[in-house]
N, C-alpha and C. Protein backbone atom coordinates (compact mmCIF):
# COMPACT_ATOMS: atom_id res chain seq x y z
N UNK A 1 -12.39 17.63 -4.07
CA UNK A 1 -11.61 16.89 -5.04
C UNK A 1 -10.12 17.17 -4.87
N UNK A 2 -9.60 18.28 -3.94
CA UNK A 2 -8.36 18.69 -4.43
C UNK A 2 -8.01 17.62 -3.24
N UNK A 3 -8.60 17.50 -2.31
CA UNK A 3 -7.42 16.62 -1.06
C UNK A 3 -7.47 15.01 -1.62
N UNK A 4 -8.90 14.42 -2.74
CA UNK A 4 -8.44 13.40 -3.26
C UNK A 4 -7.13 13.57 -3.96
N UNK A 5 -7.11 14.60 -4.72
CA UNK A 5 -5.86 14.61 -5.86
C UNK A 5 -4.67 14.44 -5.13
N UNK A 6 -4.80 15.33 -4.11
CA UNK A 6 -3.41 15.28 -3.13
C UNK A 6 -2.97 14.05 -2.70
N UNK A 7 -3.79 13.28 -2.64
CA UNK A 7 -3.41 11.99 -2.28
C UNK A 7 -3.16 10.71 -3.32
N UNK A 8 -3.99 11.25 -4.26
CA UNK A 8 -4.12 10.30 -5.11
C UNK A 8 -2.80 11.06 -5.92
N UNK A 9 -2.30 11.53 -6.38
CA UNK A 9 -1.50 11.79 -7.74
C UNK A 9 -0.01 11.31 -7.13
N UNK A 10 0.70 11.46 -5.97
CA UNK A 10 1.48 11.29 -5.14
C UNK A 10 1.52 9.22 -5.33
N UNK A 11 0.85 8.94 -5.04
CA UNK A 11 0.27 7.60 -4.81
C UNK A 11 0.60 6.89 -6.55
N UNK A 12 0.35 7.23 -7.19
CA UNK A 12 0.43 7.07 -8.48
C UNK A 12 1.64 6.97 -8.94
N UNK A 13 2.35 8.50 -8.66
CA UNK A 13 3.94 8.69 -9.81
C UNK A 13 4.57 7.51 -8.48
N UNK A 14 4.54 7.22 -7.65
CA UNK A 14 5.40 6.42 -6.90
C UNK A 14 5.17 4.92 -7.31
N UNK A 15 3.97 4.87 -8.26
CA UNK A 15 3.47 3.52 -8.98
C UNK A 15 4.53 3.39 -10.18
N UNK A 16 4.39 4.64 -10.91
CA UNK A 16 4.85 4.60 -12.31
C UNK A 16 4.84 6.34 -12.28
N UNK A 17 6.20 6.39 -12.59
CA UNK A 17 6.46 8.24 -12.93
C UNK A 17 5.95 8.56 -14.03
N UNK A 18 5.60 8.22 -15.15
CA UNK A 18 4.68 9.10 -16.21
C UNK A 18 3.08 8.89 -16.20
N UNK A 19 2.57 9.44 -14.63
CA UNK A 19 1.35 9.58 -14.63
C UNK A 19 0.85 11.13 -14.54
N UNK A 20 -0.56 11.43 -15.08
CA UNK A 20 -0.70 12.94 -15.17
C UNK A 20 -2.23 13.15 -14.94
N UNK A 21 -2.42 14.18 -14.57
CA UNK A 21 -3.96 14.44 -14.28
C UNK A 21 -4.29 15.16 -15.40
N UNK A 22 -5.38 14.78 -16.29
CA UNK A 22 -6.16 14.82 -17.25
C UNK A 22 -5.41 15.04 -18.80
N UNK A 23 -4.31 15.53 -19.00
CA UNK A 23 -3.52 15.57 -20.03
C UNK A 23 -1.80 15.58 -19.40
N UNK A 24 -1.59 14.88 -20.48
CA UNK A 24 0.28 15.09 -20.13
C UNK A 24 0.66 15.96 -20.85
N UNK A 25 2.12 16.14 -20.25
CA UNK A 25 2.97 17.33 -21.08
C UNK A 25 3.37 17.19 -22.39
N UNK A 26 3.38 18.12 -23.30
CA UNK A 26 3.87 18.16 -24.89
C UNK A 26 5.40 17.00 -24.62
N UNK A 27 5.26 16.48 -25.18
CA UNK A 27 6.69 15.42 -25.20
C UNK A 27 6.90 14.27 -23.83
N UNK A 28 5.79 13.93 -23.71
CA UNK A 28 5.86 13.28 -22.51
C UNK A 28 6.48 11.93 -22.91
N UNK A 29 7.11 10.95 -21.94
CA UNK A 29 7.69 9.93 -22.45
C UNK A 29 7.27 8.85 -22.72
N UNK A 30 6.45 7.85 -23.62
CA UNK A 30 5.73 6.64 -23.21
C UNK A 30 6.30 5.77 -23.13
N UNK A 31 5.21 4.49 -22.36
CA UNK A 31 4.00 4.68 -22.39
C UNK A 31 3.53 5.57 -20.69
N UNK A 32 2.40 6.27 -21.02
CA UNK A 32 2.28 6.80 -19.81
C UNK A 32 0.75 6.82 -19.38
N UNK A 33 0.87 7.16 -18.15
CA UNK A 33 -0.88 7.47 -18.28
C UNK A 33 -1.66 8.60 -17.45
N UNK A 34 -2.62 8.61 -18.03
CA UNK A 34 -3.29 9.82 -17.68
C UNK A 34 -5.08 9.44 -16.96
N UNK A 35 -5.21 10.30 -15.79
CA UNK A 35 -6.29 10.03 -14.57
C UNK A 35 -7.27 10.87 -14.85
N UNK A 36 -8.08 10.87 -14.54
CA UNK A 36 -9.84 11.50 -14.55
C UNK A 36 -10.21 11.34 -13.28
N UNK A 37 -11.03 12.43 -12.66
CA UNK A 37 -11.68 11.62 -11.19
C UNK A 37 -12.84 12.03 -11.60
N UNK A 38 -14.30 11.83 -10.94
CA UNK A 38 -15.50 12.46 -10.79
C UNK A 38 -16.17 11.83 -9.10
N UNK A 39 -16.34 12.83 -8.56
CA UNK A 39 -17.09 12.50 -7.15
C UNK A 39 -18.51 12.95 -7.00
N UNK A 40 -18.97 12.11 -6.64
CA UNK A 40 -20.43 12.24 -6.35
C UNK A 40 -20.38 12.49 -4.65
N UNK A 41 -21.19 13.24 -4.15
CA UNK A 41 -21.80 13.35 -2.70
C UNK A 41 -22.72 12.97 -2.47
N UNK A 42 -23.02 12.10 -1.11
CA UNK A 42 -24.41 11.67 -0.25
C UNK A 42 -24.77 12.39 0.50
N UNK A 43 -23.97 13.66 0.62
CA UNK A 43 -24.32 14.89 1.76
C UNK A 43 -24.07 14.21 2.75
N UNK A 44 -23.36 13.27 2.86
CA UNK A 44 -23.02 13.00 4.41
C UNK A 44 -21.49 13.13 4.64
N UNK A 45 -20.45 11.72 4.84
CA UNK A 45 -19.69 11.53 4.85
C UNK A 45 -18.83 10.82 4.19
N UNK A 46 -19.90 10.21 2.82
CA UNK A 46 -19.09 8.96 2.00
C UNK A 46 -19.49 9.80 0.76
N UNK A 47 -18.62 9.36 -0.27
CA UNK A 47 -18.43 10.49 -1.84
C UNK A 47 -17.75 8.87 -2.37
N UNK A 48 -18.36 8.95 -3.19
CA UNK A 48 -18.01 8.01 -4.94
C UNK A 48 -17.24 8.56 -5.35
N UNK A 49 -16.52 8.10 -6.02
CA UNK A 49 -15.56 8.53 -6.82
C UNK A 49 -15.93 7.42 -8.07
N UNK A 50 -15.48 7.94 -9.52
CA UNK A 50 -14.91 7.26 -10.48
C UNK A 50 -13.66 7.35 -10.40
N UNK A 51 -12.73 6.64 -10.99
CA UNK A 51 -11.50 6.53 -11.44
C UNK A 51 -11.03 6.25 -12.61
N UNK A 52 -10.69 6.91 -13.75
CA UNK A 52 -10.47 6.30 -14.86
C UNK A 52 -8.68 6.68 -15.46
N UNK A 53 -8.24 5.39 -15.70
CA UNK A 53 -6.75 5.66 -15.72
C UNK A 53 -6.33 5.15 -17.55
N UNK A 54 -6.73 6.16 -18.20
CA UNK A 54 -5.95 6.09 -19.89
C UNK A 54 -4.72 5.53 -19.58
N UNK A 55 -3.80 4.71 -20.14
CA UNK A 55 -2.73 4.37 -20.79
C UNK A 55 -2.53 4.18 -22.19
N UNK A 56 -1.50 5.22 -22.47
CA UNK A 56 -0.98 5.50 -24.06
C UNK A 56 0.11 5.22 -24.14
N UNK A 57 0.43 4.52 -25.37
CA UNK A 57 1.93 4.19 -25.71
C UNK A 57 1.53 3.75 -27.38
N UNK A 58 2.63 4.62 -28.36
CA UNK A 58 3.27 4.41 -29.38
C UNK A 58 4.48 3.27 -29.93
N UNK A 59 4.17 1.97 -29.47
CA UNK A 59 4.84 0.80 -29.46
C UNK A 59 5.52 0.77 -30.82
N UNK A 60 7.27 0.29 -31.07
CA UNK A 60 7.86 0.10 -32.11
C UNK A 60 7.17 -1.57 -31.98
N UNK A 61 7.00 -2.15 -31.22
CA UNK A 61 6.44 -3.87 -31.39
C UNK A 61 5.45 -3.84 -30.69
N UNK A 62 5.09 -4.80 -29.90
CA UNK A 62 3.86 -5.17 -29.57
C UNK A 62 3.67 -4.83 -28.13
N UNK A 63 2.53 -4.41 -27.60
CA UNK A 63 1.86 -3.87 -26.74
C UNK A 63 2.34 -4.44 -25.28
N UNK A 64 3.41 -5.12 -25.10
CA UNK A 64 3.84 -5.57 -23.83
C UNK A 64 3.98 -4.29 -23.29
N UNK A 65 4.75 -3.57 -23.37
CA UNK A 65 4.75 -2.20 -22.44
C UNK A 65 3.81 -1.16 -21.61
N UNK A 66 2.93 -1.18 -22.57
CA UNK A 66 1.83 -0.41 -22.57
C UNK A 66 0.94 -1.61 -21.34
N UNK A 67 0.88 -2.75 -21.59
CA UNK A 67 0.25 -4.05 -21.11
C UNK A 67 0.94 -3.94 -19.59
N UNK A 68 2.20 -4.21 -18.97
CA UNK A 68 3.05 -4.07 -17.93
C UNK A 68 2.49 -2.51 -17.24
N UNK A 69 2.77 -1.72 -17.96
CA UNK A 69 2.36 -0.55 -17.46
C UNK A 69 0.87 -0.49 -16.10
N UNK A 70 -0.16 -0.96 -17.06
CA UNK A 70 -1.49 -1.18 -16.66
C UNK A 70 -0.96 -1.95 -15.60
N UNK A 71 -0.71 -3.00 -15.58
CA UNK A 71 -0.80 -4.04 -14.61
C UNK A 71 0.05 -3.95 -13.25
N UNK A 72 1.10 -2.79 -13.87
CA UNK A 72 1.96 -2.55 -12.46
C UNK A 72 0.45 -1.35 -11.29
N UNK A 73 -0.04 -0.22 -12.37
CA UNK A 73 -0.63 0.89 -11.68
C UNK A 73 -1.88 -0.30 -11.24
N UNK A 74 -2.35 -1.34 -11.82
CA UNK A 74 -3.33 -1.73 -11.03
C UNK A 74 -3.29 -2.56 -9.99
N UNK A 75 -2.03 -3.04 -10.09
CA UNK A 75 -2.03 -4.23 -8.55
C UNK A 75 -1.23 -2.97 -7.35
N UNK A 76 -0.99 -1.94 -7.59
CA UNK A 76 -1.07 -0.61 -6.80
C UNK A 76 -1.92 0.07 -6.16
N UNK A 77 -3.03 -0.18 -7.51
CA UNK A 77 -4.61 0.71 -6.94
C UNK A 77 -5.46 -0.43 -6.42
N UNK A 78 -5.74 -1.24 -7.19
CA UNK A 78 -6.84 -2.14 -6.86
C UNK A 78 -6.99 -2.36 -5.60
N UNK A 79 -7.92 -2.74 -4.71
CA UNK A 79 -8.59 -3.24 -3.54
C UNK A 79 -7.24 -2.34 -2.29
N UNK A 80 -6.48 -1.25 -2.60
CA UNK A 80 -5.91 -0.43 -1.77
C UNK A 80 -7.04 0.64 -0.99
N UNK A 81 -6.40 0.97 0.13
CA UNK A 81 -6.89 1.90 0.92
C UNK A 81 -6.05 3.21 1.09
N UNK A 82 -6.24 4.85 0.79
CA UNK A 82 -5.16 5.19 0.60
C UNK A 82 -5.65 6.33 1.91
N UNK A 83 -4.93 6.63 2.86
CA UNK A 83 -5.25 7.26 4.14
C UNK A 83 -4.23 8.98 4.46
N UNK A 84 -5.36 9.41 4.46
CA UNK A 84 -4.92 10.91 5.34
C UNK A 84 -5.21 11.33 6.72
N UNK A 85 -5.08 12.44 6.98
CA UNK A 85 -5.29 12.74 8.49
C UNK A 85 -6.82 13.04 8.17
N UNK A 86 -7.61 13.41 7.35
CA UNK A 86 -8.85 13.68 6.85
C UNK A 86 -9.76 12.43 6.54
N UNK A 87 -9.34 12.01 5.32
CA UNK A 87 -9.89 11.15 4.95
C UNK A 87 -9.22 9.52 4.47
N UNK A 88 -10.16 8.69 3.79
CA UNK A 88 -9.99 7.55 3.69
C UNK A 88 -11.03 6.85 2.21
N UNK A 89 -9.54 6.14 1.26
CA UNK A 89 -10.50 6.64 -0.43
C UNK A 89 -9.60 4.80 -0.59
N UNK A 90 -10.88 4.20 -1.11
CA UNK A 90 -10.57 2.70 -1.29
C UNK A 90 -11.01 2.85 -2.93
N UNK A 91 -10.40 1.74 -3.40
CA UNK A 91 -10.33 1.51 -5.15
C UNK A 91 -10.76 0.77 -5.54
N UNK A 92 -11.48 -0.20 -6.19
CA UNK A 92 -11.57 -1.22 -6.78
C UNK A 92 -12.07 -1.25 -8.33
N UNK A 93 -11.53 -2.22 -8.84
CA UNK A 93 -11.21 -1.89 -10.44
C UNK A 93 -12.24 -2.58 -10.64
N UNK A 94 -13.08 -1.99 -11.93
CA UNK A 94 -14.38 -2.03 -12.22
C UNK A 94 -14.28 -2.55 -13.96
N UNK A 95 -13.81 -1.92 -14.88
CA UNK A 95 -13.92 -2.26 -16.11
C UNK A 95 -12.48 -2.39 -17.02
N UNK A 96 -12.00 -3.22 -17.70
CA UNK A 96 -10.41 -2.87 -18.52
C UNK A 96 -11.15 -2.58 -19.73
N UNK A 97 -10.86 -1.58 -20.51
CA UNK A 97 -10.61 -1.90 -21.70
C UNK A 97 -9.99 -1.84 -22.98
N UNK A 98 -9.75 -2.09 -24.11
CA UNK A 98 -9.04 -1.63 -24.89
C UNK A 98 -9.54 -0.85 -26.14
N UNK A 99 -9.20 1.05 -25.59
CA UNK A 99 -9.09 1.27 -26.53
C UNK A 99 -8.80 1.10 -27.93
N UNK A 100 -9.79 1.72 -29.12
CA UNK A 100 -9.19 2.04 -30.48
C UNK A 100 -8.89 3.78 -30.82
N UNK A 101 -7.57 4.05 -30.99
CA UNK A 101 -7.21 5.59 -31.10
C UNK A 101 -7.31 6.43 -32.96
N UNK A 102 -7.40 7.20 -32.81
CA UNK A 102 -7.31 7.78 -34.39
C UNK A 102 -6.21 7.21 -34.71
N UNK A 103 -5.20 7.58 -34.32
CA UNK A 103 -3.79 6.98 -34.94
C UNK A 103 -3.47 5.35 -34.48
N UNK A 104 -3.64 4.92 -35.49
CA UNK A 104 -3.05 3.38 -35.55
C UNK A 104 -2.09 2.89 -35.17
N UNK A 105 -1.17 4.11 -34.90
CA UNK A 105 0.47 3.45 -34.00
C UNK A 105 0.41 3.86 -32.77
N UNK A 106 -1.12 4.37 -31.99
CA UNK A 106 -1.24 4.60 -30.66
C UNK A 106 -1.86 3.50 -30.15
N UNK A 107 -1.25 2.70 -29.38
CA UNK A 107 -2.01 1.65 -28.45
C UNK A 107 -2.73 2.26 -27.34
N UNK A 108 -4.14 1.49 -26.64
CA UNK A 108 -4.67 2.72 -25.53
C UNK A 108 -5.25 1.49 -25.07
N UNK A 109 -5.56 1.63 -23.34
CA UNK A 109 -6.01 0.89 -22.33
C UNK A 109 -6.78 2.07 -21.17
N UNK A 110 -7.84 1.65 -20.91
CA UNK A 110 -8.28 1.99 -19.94
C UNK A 110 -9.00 1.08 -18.77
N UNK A 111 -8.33 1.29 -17.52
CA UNK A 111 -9.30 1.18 -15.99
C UNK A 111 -9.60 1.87 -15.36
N UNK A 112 -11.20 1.59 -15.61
CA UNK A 112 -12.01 2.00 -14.29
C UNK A 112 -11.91 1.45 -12.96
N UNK A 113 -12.25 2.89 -12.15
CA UNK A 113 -12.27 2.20 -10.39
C UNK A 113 -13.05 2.90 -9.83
N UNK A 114 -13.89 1.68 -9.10
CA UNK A 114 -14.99 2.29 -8.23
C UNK A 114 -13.90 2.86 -7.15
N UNK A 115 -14.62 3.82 -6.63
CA UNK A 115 -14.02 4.79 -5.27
C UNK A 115 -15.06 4.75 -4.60
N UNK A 116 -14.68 4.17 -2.59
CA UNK A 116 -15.67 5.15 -2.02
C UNK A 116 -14.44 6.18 -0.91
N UNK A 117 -14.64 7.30 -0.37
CA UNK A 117 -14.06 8.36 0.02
C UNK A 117 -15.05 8.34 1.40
N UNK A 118 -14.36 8.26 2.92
CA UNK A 118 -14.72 8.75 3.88
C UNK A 118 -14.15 9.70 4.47
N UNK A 119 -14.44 10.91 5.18
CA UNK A 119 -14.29 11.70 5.36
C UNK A 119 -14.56 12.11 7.32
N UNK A 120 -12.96 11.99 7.48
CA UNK A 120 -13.52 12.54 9.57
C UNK A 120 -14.20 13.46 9.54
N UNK A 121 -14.88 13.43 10.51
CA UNK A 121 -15.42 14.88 11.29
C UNK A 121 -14.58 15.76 12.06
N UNK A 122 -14.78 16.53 11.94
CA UNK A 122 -13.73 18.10 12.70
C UNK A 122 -13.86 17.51 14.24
């Protein structure tokens, strides 16, 4: 998981700079968003990945920001191929949806992305 991250988190803030792996920082700026991975193994050479990308934002008006946000990180990720000297991790966006948060002045969006991850041989 760490050489996905390596690739993937890099890949991201160059999408949109307030992205974070699994929580952001106390005072972070919105709207921003925050990544999840989970990989599955076939014991071979190909690994699943989930992808799930929270977007949060505290809107003084209406959810355009938070909305732009999503749509910039996904025409970034979607149907991309993202390549190392190792491996090779493709995206495709699987589910949008819109969160409901405890707090009523938090707007929330989430996409899923299928991942598959190939991996050279030594």
């Amino acid at each position: 998981m760490i050489e996905i991250r390596k690739l993937l988190h890099p890949h991201l803030r160059s999408i949109w700079p307030q992205v974070y792996y699994q929580r952001p920082p106390e005072g972070a700026q919105m709207p921003y968003a925050v990544y999840n991975l989970e990989v599955s193994d076939d014991g071979e050479a190909l690994h699943r990945i989930l992808l799930d990308i929270d977007g949060w934002d505290r809107p003084a008006g209406d959810t355009m920001p938070l909305e732009n946000m999503m749509a910039i990180l996904n025409k970034g990720l979607n149907k991309v191929t993202l390549t190392s000297g190792k491996l090779a991790v493709s995206f495709y966006l699987e589910t949008r949806l819109a969160l409901t948060d405890e707090d009523p002045k938090v707007h929330r969006r989430r996409y899923t992305y299928q991942g598959r991850m190939f991996e050279r041989g030594e």
